[in-house]
Protein backbone atom coordinates (compact mmCIF):
# COMPACT_ATOMS: atom_id res chain seq x y z
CA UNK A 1 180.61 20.91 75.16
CA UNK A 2 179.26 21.05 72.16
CA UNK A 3 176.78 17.85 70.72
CA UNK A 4 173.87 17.37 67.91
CA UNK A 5 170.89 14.81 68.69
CA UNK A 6 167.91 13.98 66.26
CA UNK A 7 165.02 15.49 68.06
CA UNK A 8 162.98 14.42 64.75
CA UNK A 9 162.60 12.71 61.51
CA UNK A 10 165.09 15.34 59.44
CA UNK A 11 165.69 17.39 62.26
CA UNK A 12 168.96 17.86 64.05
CA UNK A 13 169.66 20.30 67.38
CA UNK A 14 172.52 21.37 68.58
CA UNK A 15 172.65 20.86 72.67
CA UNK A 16 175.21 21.50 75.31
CA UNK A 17 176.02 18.41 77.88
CA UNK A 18 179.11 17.86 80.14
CA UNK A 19 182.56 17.03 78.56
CA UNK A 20 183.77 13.39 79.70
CA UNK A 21 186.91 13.25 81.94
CA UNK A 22 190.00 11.47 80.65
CA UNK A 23 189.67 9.58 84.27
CA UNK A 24 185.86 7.92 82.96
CA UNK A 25 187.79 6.40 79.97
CA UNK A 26 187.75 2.08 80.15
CA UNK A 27 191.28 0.25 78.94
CA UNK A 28 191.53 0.37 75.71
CA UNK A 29 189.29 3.57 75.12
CA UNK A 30 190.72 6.98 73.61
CA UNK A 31 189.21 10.42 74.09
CA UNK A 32 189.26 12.65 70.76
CA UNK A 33 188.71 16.41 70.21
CA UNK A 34 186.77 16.42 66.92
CA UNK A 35 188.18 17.54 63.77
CA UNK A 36 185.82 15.79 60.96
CA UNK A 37 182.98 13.88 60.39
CA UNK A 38 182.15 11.78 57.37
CA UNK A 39 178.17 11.08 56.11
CA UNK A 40 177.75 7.98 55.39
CA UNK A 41 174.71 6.39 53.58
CA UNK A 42 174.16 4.50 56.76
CA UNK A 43 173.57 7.56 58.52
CA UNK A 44 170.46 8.39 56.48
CA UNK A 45 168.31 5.91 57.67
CA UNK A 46 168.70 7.42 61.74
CA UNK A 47 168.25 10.63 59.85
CA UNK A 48 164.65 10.04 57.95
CA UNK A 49 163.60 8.90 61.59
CA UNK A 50 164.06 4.86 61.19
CA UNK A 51 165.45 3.10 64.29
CA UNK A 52 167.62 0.00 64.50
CA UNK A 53 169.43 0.51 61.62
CA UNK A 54 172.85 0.39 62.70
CA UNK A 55 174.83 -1.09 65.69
CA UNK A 56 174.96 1.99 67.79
CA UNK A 57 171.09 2.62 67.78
CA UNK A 58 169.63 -0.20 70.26
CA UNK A 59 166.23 0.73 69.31
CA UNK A 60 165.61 3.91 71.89
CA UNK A 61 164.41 6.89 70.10
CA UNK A 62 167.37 8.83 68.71
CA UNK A 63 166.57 11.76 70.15
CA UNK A 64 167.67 9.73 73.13
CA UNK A 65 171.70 9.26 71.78
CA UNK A 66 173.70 12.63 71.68
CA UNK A 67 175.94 12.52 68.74
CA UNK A 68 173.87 9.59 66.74
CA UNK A 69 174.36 8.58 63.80
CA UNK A 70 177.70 9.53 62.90
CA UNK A 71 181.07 7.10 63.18
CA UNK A 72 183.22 8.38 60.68
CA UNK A 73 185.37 10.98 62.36
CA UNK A 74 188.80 12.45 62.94
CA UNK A 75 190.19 13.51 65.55
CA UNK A 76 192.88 15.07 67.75
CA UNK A 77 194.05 12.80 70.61
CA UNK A 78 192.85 14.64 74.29
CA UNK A 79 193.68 11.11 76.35
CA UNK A 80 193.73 7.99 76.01
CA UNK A 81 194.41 4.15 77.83
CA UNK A 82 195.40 2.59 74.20
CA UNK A 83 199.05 1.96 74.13
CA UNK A 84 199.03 3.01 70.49
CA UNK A 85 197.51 6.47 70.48
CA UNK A 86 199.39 9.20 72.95
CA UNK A 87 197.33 13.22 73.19
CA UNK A 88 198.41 14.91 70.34
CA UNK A 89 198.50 12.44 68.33
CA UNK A 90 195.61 12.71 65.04
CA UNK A 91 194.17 10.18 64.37
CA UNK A 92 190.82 8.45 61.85
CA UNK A 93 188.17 5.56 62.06
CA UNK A 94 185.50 4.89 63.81
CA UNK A 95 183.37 6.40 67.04
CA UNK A 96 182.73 3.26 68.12
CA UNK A 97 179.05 4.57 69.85
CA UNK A 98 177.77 6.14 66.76
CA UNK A 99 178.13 9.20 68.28
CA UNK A 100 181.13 10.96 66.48
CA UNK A 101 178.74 14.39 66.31
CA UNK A 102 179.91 15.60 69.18
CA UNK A 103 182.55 18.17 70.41
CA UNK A 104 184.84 15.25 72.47
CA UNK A 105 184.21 11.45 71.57
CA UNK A 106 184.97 8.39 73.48
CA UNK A 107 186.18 6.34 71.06
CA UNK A 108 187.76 2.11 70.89
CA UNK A 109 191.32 2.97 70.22
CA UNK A 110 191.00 -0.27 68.37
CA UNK A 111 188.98 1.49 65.47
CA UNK A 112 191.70 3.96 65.07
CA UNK A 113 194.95 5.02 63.41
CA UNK A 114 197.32 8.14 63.55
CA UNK A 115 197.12 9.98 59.83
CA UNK A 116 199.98 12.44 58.76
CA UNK A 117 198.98 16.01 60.37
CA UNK A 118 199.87 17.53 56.67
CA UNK A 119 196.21 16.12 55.32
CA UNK A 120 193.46 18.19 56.30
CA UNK A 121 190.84 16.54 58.39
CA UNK A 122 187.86 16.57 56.11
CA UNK A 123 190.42 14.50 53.69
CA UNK A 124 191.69 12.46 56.02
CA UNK A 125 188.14 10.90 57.34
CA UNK A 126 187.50 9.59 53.85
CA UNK A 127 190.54 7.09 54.87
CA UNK A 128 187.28 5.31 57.21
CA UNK A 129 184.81 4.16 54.31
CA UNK A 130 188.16 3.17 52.01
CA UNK A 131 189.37 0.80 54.83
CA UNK A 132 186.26 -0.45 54.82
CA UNK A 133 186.31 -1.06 50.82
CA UNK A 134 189.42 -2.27 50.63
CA UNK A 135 188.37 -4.56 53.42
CA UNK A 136 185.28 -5.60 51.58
CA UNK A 137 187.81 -6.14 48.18
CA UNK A 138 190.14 -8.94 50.34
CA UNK A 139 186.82 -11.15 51.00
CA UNK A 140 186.67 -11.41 46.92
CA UNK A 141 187.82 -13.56 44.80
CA UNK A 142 191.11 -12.32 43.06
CA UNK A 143 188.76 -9.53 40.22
CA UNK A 144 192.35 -9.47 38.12
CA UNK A 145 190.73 -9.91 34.53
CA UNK A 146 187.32 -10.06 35.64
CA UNK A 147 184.25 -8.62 34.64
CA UNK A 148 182.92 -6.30 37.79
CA UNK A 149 179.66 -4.33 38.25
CA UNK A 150 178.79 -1.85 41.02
CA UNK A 151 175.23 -1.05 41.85
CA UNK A 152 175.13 2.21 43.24
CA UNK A 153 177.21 4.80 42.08
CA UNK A 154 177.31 7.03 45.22
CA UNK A 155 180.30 7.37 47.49
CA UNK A 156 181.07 3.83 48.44
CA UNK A 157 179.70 2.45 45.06
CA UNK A 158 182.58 4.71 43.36
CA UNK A 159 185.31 4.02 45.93
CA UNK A 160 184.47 0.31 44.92
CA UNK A 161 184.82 1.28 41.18
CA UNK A 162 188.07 2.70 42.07
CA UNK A 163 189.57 -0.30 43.81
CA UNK A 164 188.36 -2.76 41.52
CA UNK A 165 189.81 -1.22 38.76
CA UNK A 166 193.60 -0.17 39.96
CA UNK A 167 193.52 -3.84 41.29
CA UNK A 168 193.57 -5.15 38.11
CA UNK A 169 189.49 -5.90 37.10
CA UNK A 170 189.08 -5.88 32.93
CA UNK A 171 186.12 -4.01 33.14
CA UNK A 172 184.03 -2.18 35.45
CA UNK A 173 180.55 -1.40 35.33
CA UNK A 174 178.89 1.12 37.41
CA UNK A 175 175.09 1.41 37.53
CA UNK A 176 173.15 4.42 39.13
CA UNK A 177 169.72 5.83 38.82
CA UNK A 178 171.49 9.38 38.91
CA UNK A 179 173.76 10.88 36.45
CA UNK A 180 177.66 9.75 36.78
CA UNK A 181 179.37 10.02 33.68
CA UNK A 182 181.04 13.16 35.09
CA UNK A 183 182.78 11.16 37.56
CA UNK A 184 182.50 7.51 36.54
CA UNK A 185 185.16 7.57 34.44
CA UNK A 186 187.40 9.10 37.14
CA UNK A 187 186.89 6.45 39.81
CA UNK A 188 187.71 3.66 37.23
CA UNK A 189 184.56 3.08 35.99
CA UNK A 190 184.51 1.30 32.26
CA UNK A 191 180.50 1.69 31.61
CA UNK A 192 178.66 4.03 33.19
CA UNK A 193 174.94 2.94 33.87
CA UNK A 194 172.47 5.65 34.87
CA UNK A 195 169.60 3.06 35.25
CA UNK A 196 167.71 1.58 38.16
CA UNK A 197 169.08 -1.84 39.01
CA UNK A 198 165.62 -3.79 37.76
CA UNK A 199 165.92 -2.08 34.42
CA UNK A 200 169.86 -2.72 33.81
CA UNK A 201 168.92 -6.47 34.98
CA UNK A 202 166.38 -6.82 32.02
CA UNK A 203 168.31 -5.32 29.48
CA UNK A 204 171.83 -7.42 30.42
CA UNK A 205 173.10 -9.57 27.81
CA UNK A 206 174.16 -12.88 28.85
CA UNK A 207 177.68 -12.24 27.28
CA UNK A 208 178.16 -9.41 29.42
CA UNK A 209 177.03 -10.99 32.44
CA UNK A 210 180.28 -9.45 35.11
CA UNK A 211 181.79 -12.38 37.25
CA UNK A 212 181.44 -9.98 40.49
CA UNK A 213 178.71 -7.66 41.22
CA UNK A 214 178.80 -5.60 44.73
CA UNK A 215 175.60 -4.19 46.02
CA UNK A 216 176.41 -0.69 47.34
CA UNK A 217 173.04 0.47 47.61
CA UNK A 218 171.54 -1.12 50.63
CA UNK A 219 168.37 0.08 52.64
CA UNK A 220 165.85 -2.04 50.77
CA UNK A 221 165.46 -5.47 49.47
CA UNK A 222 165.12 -5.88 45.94
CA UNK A 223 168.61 -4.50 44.58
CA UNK A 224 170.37 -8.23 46.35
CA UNK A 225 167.66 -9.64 43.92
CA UNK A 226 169.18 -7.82 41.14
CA UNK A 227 172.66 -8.49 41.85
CA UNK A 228 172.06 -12.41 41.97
CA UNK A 229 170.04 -12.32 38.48
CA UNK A 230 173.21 -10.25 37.02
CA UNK A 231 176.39 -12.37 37.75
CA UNK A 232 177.43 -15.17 35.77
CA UNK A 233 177.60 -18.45 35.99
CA UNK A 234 180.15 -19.52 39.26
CA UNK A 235 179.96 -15.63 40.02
CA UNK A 236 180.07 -13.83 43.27
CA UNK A 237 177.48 -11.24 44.75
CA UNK A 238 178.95 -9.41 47.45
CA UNK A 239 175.90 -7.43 49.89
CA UNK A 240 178.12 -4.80 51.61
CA UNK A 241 174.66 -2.10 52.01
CA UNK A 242 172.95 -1.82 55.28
CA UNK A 243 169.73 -4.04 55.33
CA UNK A 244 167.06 -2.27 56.32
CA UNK A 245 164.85 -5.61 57.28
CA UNK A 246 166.25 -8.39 58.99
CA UNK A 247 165.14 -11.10 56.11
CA UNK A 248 165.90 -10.52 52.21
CA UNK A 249 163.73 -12.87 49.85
CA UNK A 250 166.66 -14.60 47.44
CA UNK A 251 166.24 -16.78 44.72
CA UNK A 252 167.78 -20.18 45.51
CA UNK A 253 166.68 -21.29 42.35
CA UNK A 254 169.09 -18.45 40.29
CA UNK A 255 171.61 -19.27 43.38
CA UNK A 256 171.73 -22.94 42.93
CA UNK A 257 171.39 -23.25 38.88
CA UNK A 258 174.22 -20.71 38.53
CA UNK A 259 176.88 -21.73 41.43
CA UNK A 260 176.79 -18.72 42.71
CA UNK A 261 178.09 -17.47 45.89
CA UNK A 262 177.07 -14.80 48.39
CA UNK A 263 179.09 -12.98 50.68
CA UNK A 264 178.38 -10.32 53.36
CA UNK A 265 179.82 -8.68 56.32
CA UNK A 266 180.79 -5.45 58.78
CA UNK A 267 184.71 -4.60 58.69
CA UNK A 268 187.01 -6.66 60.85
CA UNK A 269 191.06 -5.92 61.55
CA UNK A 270 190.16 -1.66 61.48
CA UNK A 271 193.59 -0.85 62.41
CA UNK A 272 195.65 -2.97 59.67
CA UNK A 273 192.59 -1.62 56.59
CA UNK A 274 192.98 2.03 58.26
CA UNK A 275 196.70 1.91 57.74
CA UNK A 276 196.07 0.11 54.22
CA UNK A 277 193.70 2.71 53.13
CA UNK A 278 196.34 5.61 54.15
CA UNK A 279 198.94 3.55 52.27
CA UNK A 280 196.45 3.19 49.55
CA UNK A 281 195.53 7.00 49.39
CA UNK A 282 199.55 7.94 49.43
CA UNK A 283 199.85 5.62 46.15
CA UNK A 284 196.76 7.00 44.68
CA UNK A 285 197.25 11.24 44.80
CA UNK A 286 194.21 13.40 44.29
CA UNK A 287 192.11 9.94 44.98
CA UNK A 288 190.70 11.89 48.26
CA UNK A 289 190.64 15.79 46.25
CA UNK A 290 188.25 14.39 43.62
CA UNK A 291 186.43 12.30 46.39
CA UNK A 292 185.48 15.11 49.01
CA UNK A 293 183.06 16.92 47.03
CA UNK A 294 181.12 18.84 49.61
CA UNK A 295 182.35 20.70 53.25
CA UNK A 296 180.19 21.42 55.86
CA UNK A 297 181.20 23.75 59.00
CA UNK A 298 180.04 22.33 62.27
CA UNK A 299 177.20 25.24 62.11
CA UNK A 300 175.51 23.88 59.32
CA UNK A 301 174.82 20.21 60.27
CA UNK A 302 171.35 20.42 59.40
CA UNK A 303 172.23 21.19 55.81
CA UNK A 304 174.90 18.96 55.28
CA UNK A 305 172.52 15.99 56.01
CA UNK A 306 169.89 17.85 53.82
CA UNK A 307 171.96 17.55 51.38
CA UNK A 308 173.39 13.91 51.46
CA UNK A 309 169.59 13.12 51.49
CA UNK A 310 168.89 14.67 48.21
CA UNK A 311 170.17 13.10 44.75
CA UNK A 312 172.89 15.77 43.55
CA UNK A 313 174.95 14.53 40.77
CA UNK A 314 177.98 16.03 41.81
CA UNK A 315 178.32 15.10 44.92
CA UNK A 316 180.29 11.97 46.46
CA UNK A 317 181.35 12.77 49.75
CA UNK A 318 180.61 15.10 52.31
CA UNK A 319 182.35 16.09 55.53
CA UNK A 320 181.72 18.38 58.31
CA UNK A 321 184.09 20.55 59.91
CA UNK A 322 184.88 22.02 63.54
């Protein structure tokens, strides 16, 4: 079958190695023919050649993991030992080895749900990074009324926009180095920022200071910094980025003066937030239309991550296709 593997910093090949037997799979595991793959910016970091970024890469070169770094991916039920999931079912979340980019994926039937057969795959696979939003949104205080701010604009920054504002935030402020008025306003976003974090910090009047602000960027360590000096007084920073370093410098000072509080964490309960994300995307029509910006057959890997790497301003999501 079918499989990619990093053989380099911003190099993907496309290999051939032996298809896994429904008789190899452990209780609880689910074999999937793959339909769609999501990019996520978590997947960058594997892709520019960094190791040790992400659960699934234990630190072995990736040219060592067939199907790294991708974990967003639908799929079309080929076995399984899940009680939930039968073959034929189709079904979204998460390869649970960070090696979705591959033709059949062994996959924690834990991670998944079944998604109506009437939405195309490359739709339905957006379902995995809203779970994980909405998720994200629960561990919040309640943002009716409040004052939010987003930094990072890209396709989890604006999926946060989007929740925050249809559940029930007063104002939402979304802050990117690259153009997004096109879309900001589209994905619920009040004030549209195109500014680095540092500079929207410095110009931030204390007035306008937002109750919530959720660090979408990740992958370095001074936007957390940024977040902290932006909410208000008794405010809450949430970090929901990938850290790129295992230690982030924080001002306990700004933390302690301004009651602050700092949450973090991966995406628990995938199941129940992959069924509330389909609910959500039923309730929400054209939410995943204006979302998928960019398709990808499975011949053109390569390019789709070329792509995700560079700044485009109109692209949010992109998905690759079998």
């Amino acid at each position: 079958m079918w499989c990619y593997r990093l053989t380099a910093p911003y190099r993907f090949e496309r290999t051939e190695r032996p298809q896994p037997s429904p008789e190899s799979l452990a209780e609880g595991q689910v074999l999937l023919r793959f339909l769609a793959g999501g990019i996520c910016g978590s997947d960058l970091p594997a892709f520019r050649g960094a190791q040790g970024r992400l659960a699934g890469d234990t630190g072995a070169h990736a040219a060592e993991m067939d199907g790294f770094p991708v974990h967003e991916v639908a799929g079309e039920v080929l076995a399984s030992r899940h009680a939930a999931h039968r073959p034929g079912d189709r079904v979204v979340g998460w390869a649970s080895g960070f090696d979705g980019l591959m033709e059949q994926v062994v996959a924690d039937g834990e991670g998944l749900v079944s998604y109506d057969p009437a939405l195309r795959p490359e739709h339905a696979v957006a379902l995995q990074p809203l779970a994980c939003v909405l998720y994200a949104v629960e561990q919040l205080p309640d943002v009716t009324g409040r004052r939010v701010a987003v930094l990072g604009q890209g396709s989890i920054g604006l999926l946060f926009s989007y929740v925050a504002k249809t559940a029930g935030a007063a104002h939402v402020t979304g802050v990117d180095p690259l153009d997004r008025d096109d879309v900001g306003p589209s994905f619920g976003v009040d004030s549209v920022v195109r500014a680095t974090s540092d500079r929207w910090v410095r110009h931030l009047r204390p007035e306008a200071k937002p109750d919530i602000v959720i660090e979408a960027v990740g992958h370095q360590v001074a936007t957390l910094s940024h977040a902290l000096e932006a909410a208000a007084s008794g405010g809450t920073v949430f970090y929901f980025g990938v850290p790129d370093d295992d230690a982030y410098p924080i001002s306990m000072r700004t933390m302690l003066r301004n009651n602050l509080t700092l949450k973090a964490g991966v995406t628990l309960e995938r199941r129940r937030v992959l069924r509330r994300a389909d609910s959500f995307a039923r309730q929400h029509p054209g939410l995943l239309d204006r979302y998928l910006t960019h398709t990808f057959g499975i011949g053109d890997v390569q390019e789709a991550f070329e792509v995700a790497s560079r700044p485009v301003p109109g692209r949010i999501k992109i998905a690759i296709v079998a």
